[in-house]
C-alpha atoms as a PDB file:
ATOM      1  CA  UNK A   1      55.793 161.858 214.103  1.00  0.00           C
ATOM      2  CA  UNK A   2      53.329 159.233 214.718  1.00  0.00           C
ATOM      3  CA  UNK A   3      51.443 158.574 211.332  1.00  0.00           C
ATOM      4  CA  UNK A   4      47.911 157.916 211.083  1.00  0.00           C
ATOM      5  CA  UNK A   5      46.575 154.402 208.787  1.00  0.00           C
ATOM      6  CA  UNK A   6      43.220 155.014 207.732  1.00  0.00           C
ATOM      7  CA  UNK A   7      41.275 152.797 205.817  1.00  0.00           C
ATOM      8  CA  UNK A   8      40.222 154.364 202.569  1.00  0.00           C
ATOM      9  CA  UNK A   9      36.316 153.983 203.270  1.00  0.00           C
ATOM     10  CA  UNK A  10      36.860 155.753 206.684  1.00  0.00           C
ATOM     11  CA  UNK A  11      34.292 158.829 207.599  1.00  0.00           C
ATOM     12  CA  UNK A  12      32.366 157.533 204.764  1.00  0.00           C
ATOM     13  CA  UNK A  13      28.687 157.082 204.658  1.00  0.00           C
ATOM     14  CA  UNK A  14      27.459 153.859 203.199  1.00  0.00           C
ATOM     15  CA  UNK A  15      25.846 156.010 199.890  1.00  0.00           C
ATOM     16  CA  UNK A  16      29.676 157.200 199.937  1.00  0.00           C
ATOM     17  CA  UNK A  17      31.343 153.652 199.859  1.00  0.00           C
ATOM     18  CA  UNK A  18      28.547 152.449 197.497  1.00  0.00           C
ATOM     19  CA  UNK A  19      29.632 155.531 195.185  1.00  0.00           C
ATOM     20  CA  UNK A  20      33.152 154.786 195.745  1.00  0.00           C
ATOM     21  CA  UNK A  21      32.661 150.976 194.633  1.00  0.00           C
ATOM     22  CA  UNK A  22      30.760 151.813 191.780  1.00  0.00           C
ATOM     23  CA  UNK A  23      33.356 154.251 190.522  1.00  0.00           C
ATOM     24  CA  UNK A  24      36.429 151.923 190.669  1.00  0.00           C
ATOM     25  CA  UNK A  25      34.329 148.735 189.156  1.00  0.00           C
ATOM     26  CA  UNK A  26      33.066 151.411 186.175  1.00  0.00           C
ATOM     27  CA  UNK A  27      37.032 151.988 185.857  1.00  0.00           C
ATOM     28  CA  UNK A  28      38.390 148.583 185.918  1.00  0.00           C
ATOM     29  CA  UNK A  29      35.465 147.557 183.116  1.00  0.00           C
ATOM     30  CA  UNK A  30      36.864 149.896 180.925  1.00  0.00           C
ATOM     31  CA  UNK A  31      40.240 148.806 181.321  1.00  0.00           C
ATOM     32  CA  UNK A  32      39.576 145.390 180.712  1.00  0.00           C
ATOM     33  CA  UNK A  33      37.459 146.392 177.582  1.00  0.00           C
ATOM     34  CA  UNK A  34      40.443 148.797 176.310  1.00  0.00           C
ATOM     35  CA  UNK A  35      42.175 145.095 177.105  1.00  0.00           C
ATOM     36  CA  UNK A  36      39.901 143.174 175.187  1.00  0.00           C
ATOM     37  CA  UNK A  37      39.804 145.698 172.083  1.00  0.00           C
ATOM     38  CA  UNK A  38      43.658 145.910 172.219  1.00  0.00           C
ATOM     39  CA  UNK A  39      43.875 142.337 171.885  1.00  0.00           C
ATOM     40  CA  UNK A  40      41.147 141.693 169.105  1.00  0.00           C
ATOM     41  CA  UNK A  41      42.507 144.815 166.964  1.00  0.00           C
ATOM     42  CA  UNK A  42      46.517 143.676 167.386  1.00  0.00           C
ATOM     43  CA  UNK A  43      45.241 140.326 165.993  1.00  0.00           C
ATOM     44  CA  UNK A  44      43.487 141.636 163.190  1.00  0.00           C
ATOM     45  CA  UNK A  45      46.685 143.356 162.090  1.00  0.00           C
ATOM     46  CA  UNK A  46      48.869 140.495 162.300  1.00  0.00           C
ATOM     47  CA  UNK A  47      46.194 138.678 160.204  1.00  0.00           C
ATOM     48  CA  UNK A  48      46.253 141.460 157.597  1.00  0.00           C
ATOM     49  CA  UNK A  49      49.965 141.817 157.703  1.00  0.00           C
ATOM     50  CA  UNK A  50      50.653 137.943 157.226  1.00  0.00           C
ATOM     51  CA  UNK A  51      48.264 137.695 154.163  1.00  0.00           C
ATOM     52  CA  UNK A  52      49.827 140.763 152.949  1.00  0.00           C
ATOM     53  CA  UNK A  53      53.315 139.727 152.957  1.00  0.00           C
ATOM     54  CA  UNK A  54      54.567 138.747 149.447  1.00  0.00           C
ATOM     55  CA  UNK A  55      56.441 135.099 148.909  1.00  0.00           C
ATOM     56  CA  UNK A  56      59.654 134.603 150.914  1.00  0.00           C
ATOM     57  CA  UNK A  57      59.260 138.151 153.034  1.00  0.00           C
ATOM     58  CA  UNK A  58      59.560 138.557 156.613  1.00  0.00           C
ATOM     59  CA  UNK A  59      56.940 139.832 158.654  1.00  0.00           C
ATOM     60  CA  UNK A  60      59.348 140.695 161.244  1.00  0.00           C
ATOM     61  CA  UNK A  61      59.434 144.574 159.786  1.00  0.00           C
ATOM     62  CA  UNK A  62      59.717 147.218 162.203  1.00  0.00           C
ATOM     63  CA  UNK A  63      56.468 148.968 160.641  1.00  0.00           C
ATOM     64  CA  UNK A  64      54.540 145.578 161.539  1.00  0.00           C
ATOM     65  CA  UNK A  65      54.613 146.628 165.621  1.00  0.00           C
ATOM     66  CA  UNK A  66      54.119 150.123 165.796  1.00  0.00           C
ATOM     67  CA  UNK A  67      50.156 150.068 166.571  1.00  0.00           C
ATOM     68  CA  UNK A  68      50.878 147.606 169.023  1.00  0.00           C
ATOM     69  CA  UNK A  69      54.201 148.987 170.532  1.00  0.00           C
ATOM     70  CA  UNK A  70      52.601 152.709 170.931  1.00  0.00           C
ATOM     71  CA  UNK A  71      49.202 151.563 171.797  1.00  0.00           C
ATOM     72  CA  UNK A  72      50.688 148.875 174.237  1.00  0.00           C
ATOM     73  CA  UNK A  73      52.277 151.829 175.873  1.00  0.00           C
ATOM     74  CA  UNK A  74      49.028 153.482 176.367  1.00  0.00           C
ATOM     75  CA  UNK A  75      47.276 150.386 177.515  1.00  0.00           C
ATOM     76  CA  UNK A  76      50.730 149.799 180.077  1.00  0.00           C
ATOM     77  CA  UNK A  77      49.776 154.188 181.720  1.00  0.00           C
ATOM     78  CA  UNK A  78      45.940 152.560 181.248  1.00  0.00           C
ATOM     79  CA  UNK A  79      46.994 149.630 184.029  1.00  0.00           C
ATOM     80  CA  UNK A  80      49.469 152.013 186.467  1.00  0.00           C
ATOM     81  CA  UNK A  81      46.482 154.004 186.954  1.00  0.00           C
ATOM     82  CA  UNK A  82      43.920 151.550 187.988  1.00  0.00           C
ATOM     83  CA  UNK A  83      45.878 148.909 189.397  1.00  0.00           C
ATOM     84  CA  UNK A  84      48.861 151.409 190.847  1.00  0.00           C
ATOM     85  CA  UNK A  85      46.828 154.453 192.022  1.00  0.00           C
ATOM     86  CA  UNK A  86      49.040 155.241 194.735  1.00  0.00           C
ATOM     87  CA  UNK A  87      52.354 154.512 193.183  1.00  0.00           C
ATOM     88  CA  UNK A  88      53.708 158.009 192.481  1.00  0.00           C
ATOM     89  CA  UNK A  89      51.670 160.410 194.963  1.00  0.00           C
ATOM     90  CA  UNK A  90      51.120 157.295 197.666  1.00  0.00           C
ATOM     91  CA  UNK A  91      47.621 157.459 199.618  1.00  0.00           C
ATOM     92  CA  UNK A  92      45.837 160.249 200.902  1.00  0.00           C
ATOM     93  CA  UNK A  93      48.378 162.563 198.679  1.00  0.00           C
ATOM     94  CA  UNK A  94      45.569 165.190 197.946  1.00  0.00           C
ATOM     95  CA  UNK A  95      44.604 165.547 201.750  1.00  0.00           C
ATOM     96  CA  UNK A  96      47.742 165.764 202.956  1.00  0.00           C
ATOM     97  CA  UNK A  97      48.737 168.369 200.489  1.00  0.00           C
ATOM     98  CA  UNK A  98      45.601 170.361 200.903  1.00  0.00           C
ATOM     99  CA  UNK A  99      46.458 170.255 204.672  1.00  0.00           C
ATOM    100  CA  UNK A 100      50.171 171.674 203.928  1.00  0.00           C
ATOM    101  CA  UNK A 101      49.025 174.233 201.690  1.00  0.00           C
ATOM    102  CA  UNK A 102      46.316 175.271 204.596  1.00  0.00           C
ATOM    103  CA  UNK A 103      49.255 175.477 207.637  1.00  0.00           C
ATOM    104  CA  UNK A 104      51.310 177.247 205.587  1.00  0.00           C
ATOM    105  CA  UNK A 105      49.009 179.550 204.555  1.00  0.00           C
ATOM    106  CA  UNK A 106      47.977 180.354 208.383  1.00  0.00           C
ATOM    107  CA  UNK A 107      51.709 180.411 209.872  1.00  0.00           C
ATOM    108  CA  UNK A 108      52.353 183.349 207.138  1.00  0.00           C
ATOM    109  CA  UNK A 109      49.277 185.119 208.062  1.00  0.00           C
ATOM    110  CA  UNK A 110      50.177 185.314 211.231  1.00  0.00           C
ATOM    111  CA  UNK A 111      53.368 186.575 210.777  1.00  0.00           C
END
């Protein structure tokens, strides 16, 4: 079976591409703003933390990373989906599904 490269913008109109564009850039400014906000706020709580800490303690206490260990792991699923779109499903994954679903649909009507 021969398989079929499209380029993601083909069959589009221009409006469509445009939309497209606009979509993915409105996407990728908010992850660099959850980014940005992760940063600033994990910073703040080492600050805290550190003028916190009485004389001679560590501030290398497991309760010292959890906002940034669970919230890094939300900001990590944040980054797989706009930079790694097509990891899991790969491209055109809907369409070709969709088309599946259709045959299979039609070759059990038929029979």
């Amino acid at each position: 079976m021969k398989r079929n490269y499209k380029s993601e913008f083909e069959g589009f109109q221009p409006e469509d591409k445009y939309a497209d564009a606009q979509r993915k850039v409105k996407r990728l400014k908010g992850f660099y703003t959850h980014l940005i906000v992760y940063i600033v706020i994990n910073i703040m709580i080492v600050f805290i933390n550190i003028r916190d800490l009485d004389a001679g303690e560590s501030y290398f206490k497991i309760e010292n990373f959890f906002t940034a260990f669970f919230w890094g792991i939300g900001l990590l699923v944040h980054t797989f989906s706009i930079f790694m779109p097509n990891f899991i499903f790969g491209r055109n994954w809907e369409e070709k599904k969709i088309k599946e679903f259709m045959e299979k649909e039609k070759s059990e009507k038929w029979e």
